[in-house]
Protein backbone atom coordinates (compact mmCIF):
# COMPACT_ATOMS: atom_id res chain seq x y z
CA UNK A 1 -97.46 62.80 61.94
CA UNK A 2 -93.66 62.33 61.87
CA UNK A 3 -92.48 61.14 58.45
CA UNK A 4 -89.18 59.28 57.92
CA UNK A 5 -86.91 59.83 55.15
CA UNK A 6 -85.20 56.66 53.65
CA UNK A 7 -81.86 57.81 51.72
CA UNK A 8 -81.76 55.52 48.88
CA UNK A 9 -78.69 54.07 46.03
CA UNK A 10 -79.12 53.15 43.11
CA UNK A 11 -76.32 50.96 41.14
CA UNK A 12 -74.19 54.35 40.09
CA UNK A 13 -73.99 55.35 43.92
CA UNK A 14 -73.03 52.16 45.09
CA UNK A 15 -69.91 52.38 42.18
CA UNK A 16 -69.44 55.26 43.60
CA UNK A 17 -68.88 53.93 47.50
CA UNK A 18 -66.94 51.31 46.18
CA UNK A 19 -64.44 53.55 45.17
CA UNK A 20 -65.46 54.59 41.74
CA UNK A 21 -62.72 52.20 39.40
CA UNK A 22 -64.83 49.34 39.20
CA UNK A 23 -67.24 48.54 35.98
CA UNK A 24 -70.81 48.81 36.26
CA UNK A 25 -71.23 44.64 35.88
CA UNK A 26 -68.66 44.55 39.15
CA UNK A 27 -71.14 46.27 40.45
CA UNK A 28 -74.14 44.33 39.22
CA UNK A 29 -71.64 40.78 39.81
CA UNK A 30 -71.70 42.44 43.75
CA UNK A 31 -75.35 43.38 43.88
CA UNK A 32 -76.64 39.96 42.84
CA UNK A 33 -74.51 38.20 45.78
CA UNK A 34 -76.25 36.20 48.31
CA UNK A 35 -74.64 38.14 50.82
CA UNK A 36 -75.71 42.02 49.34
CA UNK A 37 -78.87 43.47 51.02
CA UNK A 38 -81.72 42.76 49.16
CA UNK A 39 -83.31 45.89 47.13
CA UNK A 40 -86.14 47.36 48.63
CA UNK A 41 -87.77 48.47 45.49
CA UNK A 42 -87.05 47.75 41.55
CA UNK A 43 -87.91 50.76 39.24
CA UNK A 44 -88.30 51.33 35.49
CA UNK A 45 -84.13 52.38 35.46
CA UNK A 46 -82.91 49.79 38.00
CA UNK A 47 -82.54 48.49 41.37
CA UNK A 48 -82.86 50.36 44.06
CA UNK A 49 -81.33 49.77 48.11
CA UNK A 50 -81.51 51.64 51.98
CA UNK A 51 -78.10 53.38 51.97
CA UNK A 52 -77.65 52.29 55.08
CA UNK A 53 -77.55 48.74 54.73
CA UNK A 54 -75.68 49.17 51.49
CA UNK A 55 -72.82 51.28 53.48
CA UNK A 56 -73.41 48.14 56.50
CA UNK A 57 -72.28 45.76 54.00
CA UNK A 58 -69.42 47.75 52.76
CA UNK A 59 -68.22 48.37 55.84
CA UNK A 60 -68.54 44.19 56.75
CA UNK A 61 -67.34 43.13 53.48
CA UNK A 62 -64.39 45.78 52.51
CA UNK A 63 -61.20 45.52 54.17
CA UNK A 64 -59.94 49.01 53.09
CA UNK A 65 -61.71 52.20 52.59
CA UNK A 66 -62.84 52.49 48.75
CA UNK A 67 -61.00 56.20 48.24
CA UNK A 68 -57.49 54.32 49.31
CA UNK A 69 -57.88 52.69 45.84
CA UNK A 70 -56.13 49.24 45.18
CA UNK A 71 -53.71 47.94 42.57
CA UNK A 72 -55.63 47.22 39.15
CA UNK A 73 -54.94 43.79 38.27
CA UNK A 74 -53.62 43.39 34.76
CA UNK A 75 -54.48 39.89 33.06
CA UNK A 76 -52.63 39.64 29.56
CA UNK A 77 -55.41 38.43 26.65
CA UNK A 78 -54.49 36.72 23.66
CA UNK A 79 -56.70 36.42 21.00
CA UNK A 80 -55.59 34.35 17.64
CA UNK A 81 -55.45 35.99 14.57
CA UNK A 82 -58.17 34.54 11.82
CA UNK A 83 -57.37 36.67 9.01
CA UNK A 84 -53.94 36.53 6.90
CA UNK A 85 -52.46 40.45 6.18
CA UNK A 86 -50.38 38.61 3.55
CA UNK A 87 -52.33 39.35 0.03
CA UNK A 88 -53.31 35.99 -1.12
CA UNK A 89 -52.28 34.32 -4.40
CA UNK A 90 -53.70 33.50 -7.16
């Protein structure tokens, strides 16, 4: 009987080939893309995929290797203020 070992991701490993300096709903924002290999099982702590095809599809979908890093993109947020710090009057 020959017996065939799958190597399997889960959503931290698949950070991890991504490079690592993405958030974990990047990850779950790539995961859920019509174009990510489907999971081949879903467990109690997650989603689970065949490292292979998950390292297929970075390979097809990643122009540069995930360890060269890329530029973080900085978007400025402005949030209003709702609260006075002046002490009110009476």
């Amino acid at each position: 009987m020959t017996s065939e070992r799958i190597r399997i991701v889960g959503a931290h490993e698949i950070r991890v080939r991504l490079g690592g300096k993405i958030s974990r709903q990047r990850v779950y924002q790539i995961t859920g893309s019509s174009t990510f290999p489907k999971p081949i099982a879903t467990l109690e702590q997650g989603k689970i995929w065949a490292a292979e095809d998950v390292e297929t599809w970075i390979r097809e979908h990643r122009s540069e290797p995930a360890a060269a890093g890329r530029p973080k993109t900085v978007r400025a947020q402005t949030r209003q203020c709702t609260t006075s710090l002046q002490p009110k009057r009476r």
